[in-house]
C-alpha atoms as a PDB file:
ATOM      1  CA  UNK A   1       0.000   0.000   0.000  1.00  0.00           C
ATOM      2  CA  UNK A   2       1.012   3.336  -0.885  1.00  0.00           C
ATOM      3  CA  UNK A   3       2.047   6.029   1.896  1.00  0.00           C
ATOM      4  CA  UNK A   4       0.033   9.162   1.709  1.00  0.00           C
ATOM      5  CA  UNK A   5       0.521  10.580   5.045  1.00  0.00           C
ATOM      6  CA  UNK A   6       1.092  14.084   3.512  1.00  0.00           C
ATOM      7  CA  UNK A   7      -1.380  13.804   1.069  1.00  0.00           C
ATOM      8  CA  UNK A   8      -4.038  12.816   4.271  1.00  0.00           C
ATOM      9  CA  UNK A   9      -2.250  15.322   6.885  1.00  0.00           C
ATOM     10  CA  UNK A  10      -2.843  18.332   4.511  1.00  0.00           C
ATOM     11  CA  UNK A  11      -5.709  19.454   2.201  1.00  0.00           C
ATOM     12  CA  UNK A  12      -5.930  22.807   0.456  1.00  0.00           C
ATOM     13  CA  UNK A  13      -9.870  24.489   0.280  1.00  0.00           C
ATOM     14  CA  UNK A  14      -9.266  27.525  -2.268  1.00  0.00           C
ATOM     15  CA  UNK A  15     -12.476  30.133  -1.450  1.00  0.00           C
ATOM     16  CA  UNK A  16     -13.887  33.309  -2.094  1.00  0.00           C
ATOM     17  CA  UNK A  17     -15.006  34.124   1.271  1.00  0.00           C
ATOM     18  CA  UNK A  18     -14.010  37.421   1.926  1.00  0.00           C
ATOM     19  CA  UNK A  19     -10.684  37.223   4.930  1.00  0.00           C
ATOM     20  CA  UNK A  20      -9.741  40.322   6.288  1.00  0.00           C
ATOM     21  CA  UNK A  21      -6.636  40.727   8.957  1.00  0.00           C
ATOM     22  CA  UNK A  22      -6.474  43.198  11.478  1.00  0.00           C
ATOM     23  CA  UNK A  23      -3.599  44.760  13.462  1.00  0.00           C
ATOM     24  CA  UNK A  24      -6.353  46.708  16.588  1.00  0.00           C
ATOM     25  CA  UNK A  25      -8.058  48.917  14.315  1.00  0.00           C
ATOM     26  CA  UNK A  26      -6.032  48.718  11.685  1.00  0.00           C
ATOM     27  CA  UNK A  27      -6.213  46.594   8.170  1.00  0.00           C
ATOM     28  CA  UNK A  28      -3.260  44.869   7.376  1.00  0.00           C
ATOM     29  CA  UNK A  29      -5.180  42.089   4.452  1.00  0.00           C
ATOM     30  CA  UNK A  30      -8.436  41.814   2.320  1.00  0.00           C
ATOM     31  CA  UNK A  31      -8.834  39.127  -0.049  1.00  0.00           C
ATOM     32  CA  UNK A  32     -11.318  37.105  -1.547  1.00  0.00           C
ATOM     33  CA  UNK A  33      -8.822  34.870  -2.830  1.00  0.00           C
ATOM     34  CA  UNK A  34      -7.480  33.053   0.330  1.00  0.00           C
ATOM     35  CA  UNK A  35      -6.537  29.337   0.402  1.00  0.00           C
ATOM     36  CA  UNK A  36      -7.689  27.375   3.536  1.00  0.00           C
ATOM     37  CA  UNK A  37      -4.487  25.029   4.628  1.00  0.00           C
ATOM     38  CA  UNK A  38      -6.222  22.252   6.796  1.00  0.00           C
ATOM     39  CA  UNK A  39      -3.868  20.336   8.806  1.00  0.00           C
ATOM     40  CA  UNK A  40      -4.326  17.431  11.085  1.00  0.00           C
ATOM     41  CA  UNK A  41      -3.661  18.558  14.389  1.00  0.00           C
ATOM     42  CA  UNK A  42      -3.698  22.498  14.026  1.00  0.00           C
ATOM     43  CA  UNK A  43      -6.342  25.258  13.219  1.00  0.00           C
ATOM     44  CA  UNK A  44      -7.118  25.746   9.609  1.00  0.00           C
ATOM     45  CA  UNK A  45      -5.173  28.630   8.297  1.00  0.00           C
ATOM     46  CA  UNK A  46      -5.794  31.520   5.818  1.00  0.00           C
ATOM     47  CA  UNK A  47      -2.885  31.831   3.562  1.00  0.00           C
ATOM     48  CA  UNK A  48      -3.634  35.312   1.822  1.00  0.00           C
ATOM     49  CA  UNK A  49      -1.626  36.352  -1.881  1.00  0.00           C
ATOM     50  CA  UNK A  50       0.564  39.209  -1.302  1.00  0.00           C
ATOM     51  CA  UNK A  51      -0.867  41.271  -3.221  1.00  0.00           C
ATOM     52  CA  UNK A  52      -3.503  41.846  -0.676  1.00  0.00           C
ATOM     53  CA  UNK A  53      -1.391  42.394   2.270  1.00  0.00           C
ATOM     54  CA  UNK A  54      -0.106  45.679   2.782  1.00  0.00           C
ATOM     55  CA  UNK A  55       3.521  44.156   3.001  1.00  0.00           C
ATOM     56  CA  UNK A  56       5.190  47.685   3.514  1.00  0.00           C
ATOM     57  CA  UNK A  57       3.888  47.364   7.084  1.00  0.00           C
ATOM     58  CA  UNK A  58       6.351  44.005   7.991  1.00  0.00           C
ATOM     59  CA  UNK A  59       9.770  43.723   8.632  1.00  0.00           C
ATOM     60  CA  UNK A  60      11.556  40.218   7.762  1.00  0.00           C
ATOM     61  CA  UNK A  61      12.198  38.235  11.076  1.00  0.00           C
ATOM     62  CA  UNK A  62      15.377  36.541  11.868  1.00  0.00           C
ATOM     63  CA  UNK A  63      12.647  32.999  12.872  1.00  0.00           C
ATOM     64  CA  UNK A  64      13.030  30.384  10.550  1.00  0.00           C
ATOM     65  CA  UNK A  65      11.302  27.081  10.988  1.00  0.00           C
ATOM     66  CA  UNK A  66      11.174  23.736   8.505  1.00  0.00           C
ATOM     67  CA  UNK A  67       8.203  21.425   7.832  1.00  0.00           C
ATOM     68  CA  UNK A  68       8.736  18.509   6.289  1.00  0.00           C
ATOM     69  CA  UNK A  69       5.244  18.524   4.677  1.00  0.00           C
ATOM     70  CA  UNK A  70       5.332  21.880   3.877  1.00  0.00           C
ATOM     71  CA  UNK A  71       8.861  23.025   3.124  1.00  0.00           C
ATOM     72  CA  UNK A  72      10.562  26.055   5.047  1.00  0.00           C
ATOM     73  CA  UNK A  73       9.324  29.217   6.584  1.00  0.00           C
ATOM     74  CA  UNK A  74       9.825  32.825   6.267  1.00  0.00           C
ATOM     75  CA  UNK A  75       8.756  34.502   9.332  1.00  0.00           C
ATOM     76  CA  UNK A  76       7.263  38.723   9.307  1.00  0.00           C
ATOM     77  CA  UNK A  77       7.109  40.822  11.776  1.00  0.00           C
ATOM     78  CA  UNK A  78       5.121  43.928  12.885  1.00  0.00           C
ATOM     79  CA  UNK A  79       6.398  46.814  14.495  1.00  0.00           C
ATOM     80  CA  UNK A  80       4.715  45.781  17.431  1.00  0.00           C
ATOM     81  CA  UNK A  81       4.527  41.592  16.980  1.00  0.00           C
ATOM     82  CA  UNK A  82       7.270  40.103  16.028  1.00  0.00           C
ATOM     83  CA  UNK A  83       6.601  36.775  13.881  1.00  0.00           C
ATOM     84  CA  UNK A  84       2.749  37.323  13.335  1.00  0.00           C
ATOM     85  CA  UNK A  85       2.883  36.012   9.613  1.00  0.00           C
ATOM     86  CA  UNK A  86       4.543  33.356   7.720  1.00  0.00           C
ATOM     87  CA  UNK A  87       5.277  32.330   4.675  1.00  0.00           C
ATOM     88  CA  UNK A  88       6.431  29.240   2.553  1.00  0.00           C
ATOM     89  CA  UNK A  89       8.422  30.819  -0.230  1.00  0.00           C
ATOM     90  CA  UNK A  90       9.612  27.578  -2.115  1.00  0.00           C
ATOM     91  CA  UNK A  91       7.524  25.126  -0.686  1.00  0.00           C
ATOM     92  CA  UNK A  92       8.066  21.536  -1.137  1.00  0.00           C
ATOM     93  CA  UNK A  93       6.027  20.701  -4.630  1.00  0.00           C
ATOM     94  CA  UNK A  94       2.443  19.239  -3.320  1.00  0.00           C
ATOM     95  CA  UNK A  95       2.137  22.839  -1.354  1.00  0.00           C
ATOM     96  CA  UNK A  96       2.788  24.893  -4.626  1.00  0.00           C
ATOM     97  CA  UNK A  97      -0.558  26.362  -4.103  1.00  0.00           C
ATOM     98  CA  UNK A  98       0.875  28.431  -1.048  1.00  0.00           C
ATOM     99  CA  UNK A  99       4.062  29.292  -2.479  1.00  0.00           C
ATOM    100  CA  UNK A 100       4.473  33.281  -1.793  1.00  0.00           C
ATOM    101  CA  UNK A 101       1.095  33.468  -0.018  1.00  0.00           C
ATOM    102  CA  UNK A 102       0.968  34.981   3.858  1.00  0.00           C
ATOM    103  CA  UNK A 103      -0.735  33.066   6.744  1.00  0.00           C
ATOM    104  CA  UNK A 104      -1.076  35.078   9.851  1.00  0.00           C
ATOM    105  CA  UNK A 105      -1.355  33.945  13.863  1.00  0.00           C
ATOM    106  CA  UNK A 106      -4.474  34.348  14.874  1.00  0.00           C
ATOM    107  CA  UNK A 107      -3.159  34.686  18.305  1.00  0.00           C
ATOM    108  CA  UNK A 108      -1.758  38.035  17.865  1.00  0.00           C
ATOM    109  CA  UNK A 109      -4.069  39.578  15.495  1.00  0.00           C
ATOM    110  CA  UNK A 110      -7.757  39.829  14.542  1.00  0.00           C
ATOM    111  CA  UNK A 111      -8.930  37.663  11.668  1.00  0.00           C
ATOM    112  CA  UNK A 112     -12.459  37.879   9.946  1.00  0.00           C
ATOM    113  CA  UNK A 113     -13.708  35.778   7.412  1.00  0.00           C
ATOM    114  CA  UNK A 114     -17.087  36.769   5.846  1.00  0.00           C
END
């Protein structure tokens, strides 16, 4: 039998719900072309094109991480939150769907999906 333990850990839902990310009052992301990343074990996550994040606002962060299902991370940072998005620049080839696209902790700022 085949192994599809990545294939089965991670699916990719694209949507046009509209996702909108907040920093307080202030809007950082609006899209209605998000991808939902669902992965056993964690929260589904929004991962938003660039092009509709206001990427002048983040700095680079010195946080890496690597996942082998997913490939490795680019951390970004907010003035005031350090590592509050992420993103999979070359990621490995079954997540080419996410490739450039931002996902942002929840924890630290305010999404909304309509």
């Amino acid at each position: 039998m085949a192994d599809h333990t990545a294939e089965t850990r991670i699916t990719l839902h694209p949507h046009t719900r509209r996702v909108r990310i907040f920093d307080g009052d202030i809007l950082i992301a609006d899209t209605c072309k998000a991808i939902e990343l669902r992965e056993r074990g964690y929260p589904p996550r929004h991962y938003l094109p660039r092009a509709d994040v206001n990427i002048s606002k983040f700095s680079i962060s010195s946080t890496v991480t690597h996942c082998p299902f997913k490939g490795d991370t680019t951390y970004y940072s907010l003035p005031d939150i350090a590592d509050v998005a992420w993103s999979y620049e070359r990621p490995v080839d079954e997540m080419q769907a996410i490739a450039g696209r931002l996902a942002f902790d929840a924890r630290k700022v305010t999404e909304l999906v309509e």
